[in-house]
PDB file of N, CA and C in Angstrom:
ATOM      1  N   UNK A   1       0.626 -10.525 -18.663  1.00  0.00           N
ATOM      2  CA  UNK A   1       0.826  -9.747 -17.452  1.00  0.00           C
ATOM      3  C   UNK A   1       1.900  -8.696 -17.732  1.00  0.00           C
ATOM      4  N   UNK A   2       1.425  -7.480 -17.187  1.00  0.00           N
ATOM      5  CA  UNK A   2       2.685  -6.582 -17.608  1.00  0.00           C
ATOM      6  C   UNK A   2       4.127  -6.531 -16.626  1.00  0.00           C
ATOM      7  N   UNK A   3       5.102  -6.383 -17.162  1.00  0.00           N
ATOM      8  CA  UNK A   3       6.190  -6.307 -16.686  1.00  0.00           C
ATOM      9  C   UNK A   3       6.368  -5.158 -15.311  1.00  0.00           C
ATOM     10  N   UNK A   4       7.532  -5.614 -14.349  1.00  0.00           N
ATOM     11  CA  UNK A   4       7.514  -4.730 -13.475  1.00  0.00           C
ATOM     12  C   UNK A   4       8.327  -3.363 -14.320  1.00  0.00           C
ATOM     13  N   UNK A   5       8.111  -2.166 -13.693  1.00  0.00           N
ATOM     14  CA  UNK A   5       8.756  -0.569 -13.917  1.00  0.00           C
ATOM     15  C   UNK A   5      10.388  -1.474 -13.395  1.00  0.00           C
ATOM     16  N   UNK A   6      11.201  -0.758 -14.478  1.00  0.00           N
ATOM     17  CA  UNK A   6      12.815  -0.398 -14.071  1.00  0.00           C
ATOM     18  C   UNK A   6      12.608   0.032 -12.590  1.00  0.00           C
ATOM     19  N   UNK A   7      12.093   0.596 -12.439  1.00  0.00           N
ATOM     20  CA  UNK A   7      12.330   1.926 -11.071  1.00  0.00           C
ATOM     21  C   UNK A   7      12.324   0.750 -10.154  1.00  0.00           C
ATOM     22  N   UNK A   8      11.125  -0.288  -9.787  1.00  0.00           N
ATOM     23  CA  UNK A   8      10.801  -1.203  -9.354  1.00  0.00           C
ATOM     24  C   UNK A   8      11.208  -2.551  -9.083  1.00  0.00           C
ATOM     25  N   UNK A   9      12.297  -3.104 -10.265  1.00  0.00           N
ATOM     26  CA  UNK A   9      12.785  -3.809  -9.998  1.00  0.00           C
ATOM     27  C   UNK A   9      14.065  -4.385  -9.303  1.00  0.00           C
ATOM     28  N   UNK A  10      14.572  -3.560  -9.216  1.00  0.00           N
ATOM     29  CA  UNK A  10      15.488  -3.257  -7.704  1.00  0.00           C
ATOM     30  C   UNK A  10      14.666  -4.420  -6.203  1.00  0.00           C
ATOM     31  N   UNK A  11      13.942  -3.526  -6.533  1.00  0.00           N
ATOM     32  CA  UNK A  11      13.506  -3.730  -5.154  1.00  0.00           C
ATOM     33  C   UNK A  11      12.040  -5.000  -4.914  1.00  0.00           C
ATOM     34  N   UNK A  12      11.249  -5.127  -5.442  1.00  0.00           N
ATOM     35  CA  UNK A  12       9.904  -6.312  -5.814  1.00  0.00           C
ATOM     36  C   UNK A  12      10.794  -7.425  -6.628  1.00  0.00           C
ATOM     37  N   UNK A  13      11.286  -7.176  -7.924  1.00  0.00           N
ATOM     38  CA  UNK A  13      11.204  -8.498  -8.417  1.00  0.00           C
ATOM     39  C   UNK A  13      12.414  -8.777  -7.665  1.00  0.00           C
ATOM     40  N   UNK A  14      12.446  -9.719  -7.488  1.00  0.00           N
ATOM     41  CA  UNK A  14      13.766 -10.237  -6.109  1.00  0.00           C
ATOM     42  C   UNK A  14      14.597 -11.447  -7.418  1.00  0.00           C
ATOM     43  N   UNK A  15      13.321 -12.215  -8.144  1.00  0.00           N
ATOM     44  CA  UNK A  15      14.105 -13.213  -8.903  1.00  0.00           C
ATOM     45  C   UNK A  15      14.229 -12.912 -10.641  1.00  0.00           C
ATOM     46  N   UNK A  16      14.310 -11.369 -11.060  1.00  0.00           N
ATOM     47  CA  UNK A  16      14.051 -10.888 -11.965  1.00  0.00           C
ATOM     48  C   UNK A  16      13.577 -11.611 -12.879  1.00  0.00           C
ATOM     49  N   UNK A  17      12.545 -11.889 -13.201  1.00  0.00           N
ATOM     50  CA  UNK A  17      11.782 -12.337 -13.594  1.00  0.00           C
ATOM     51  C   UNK A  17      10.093 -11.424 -14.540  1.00  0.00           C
ATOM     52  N   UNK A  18      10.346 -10.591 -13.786  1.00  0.00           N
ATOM     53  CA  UNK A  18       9.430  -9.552 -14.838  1.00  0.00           C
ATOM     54  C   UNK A  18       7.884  -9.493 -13.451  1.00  0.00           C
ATOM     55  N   UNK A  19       7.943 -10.165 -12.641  1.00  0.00           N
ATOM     56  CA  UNK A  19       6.696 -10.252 -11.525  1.00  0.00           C
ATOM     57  C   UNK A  19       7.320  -9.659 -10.319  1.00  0.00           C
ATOM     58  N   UNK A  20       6.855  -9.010  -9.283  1.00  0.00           N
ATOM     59  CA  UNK A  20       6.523  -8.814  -8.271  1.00  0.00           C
ATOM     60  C   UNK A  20       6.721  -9.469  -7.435  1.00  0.00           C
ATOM     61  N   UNK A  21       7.571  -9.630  -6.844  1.00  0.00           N
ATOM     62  CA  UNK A  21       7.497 -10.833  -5.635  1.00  0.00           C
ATOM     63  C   UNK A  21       6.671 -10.136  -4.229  1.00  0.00           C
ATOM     64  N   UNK A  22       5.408 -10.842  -4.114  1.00  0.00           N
ATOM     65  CA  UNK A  22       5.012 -10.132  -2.912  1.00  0.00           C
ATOM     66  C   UNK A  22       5.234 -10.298  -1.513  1.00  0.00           C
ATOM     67  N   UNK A  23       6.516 -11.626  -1.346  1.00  0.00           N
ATOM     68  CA  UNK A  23       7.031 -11.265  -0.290  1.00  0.00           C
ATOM     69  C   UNK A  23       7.732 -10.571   0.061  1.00  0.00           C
ATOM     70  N   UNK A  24       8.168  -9.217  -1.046  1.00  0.00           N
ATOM     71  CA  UNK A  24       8.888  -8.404  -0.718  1.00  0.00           C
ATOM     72  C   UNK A  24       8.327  -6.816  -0.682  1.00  0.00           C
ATOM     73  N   UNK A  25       6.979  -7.074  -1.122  1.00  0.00           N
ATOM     74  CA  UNK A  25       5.853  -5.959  -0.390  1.00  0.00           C
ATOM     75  C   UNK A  25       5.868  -5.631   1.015  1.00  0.00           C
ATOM     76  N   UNK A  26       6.189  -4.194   1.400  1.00  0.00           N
ATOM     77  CA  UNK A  26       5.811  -4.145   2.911  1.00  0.00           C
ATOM     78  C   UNK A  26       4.428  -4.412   3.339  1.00  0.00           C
ATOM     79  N   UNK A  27       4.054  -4.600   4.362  1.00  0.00           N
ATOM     80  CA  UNK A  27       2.912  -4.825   4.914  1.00  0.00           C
ATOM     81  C   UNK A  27       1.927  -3.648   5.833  1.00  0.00           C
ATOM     82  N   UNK A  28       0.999  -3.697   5.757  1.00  0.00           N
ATOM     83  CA  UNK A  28       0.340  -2.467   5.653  1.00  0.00           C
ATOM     84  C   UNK A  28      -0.473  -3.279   7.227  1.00  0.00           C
ATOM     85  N   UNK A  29      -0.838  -2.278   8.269  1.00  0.00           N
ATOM     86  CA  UNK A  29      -2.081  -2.884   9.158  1.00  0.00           C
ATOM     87  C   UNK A  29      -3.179  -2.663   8.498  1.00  0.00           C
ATOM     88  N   UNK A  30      -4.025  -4.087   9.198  1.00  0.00           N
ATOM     89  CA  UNK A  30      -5.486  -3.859   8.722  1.00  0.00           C
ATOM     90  C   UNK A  30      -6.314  -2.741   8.842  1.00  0.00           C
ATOM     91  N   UNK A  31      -7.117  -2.489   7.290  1.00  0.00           N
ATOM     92  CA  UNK A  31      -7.774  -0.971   8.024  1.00  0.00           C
ATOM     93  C   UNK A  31      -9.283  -1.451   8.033  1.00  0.00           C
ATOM     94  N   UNK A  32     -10.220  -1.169   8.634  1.00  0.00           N
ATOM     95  CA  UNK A  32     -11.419  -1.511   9.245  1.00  0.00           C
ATOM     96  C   UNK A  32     -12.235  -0.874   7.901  1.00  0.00           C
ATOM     97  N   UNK A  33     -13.243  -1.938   7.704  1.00  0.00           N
ATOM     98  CA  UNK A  33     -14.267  -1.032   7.058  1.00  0.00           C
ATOM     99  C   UNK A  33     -15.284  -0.254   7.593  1.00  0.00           C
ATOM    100  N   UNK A  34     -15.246   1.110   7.162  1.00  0.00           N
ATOM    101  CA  UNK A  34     -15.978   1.838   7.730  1.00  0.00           C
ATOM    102  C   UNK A  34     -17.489   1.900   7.932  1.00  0.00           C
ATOM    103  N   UNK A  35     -17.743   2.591   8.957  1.00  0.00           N
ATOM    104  CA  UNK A  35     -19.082   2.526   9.215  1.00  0.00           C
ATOM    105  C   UNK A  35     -20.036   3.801   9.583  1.00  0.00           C
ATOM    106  N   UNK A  36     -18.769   4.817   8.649  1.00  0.00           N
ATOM    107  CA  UNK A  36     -19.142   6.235   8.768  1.00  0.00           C
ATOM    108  C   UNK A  36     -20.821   6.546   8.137  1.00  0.00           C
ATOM    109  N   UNK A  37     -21.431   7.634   8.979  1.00  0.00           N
ATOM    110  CA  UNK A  37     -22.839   7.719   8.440  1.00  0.00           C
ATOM    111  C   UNK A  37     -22.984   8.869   8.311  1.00  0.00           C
ATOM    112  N   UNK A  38     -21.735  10.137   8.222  1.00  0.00           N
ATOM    113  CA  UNK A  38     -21.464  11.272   7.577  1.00  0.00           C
ATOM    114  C   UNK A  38     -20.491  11.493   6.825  1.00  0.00           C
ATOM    115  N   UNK A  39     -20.166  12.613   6.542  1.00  0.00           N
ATOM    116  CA  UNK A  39     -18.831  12.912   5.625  1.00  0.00           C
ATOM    117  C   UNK A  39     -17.516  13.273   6.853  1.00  0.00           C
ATOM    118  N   UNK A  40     -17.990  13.711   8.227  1.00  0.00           N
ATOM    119  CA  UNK A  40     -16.615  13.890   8.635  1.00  0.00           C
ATOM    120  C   UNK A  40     -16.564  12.781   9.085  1.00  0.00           C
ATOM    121  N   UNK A  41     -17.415  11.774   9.412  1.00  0.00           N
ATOM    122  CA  UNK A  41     -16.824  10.174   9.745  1.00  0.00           C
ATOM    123  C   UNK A  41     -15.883   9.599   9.075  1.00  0.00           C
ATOM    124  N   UNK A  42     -16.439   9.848   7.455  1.00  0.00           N
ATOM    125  CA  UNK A  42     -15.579   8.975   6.779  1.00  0.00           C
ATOM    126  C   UNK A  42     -14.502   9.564   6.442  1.00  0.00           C
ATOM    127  N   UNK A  43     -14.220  10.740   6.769  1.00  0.00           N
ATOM    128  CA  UNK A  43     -12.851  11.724   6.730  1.00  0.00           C
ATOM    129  C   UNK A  43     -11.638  10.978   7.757  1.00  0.00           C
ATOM    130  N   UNK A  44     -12.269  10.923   9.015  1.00  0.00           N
ATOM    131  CA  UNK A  44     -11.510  10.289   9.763  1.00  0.00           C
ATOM    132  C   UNK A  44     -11.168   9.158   9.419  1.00  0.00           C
ATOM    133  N   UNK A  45     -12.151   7.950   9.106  1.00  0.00           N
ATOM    134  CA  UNK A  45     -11.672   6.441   8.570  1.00  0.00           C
ATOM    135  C   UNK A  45     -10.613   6.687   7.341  1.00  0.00           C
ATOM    136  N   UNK A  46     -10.648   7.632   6.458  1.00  0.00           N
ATOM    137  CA  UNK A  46     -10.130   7.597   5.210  1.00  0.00           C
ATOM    138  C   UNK A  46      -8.039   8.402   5.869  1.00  0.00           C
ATOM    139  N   UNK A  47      -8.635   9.099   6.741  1.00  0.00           N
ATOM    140  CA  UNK A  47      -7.147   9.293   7.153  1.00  0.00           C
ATOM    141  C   UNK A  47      -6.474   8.381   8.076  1.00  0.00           C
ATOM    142  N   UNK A  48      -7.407   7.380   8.573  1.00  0.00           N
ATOM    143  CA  UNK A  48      -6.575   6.342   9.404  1.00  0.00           C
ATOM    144  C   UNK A  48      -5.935   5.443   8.231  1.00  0.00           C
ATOM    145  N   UNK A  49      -6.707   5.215   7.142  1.00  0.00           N
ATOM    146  CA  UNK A  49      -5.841   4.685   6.373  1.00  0.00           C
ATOM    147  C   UNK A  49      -4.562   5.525   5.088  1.00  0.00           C
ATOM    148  N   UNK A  50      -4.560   6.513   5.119  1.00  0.00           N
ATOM    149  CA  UNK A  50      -3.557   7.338   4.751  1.00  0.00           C
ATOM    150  C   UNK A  50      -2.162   7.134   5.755  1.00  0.00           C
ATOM    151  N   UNK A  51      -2.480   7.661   7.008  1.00  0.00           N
ATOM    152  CA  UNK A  51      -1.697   6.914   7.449  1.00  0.00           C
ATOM    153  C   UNK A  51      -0.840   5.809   7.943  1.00  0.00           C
ATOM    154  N   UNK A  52      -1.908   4.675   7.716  1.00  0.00           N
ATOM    155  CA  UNK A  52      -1.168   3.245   7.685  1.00  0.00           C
ATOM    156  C   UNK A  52      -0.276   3.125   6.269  1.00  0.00           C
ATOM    157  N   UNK A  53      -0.606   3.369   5.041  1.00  0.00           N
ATOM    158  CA  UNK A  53      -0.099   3.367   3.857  1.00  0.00           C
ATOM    159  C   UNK A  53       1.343   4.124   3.892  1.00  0.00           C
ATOM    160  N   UNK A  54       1.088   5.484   4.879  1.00  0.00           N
ATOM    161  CA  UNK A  54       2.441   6.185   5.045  1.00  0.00           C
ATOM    162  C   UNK A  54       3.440   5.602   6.056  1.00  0.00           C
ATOM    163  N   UNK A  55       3.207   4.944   7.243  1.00  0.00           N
ATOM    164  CA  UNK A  55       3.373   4.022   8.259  1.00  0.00           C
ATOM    165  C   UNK A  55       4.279   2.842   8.078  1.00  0.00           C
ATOM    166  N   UNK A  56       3.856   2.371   6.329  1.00  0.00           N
ATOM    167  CA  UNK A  56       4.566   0.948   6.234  1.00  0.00           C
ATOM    168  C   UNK A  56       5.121   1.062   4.670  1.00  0.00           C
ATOM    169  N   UNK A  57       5.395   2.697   4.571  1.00  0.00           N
ATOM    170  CA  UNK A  57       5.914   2.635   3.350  1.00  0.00           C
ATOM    171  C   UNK A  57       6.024   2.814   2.034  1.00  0.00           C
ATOM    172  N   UNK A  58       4.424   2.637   2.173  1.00  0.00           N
ATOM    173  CA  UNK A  58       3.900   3.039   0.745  1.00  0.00           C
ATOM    174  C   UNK A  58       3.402   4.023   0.125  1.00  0.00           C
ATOM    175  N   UNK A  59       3.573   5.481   0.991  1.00  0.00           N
ATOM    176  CA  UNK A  59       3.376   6.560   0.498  1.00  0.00           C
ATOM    177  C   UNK A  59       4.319   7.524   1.262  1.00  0.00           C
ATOM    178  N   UNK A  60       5.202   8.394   0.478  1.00  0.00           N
ATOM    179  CA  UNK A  60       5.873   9.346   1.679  1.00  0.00           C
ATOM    180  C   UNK A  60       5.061   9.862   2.594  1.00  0.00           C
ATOM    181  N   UNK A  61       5.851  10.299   3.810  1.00  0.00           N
ATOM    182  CA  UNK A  61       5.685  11.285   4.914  1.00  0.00           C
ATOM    183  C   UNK A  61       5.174  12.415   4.130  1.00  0.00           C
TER     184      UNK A  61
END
């Protein structure tokens, strides 16, 4: 298994240990699977989840 990034371990590996602790993952809301039956449908589903990802952390504003 590969080791966590320097950058990263600050903050995930909690018991440095070289893993991820994923109780220290933020948590993201559930995003629905889509049921788009065009392209601007799935535009919209695909930005509801852009913004949950930005929402809880895991991607800048």
């Amino acid at each position: 298994m590969p080791r966590v990034p320097r950058t990263l371990q600050r903050v995930y590996d909690t018991n440095r240990d070289g893993k991820i602790d994923s109780a220290a993952l933020p948590k993201i809301a559930a995003q629905a699977d889509t049921t788009a039956v065009d392209l601007a449908a799935l535009r919209v589903d695909f930005n509801a989840l852009l913004a949950k990802l930005r929402a809880s952390g895991y991607m800048n504003q």
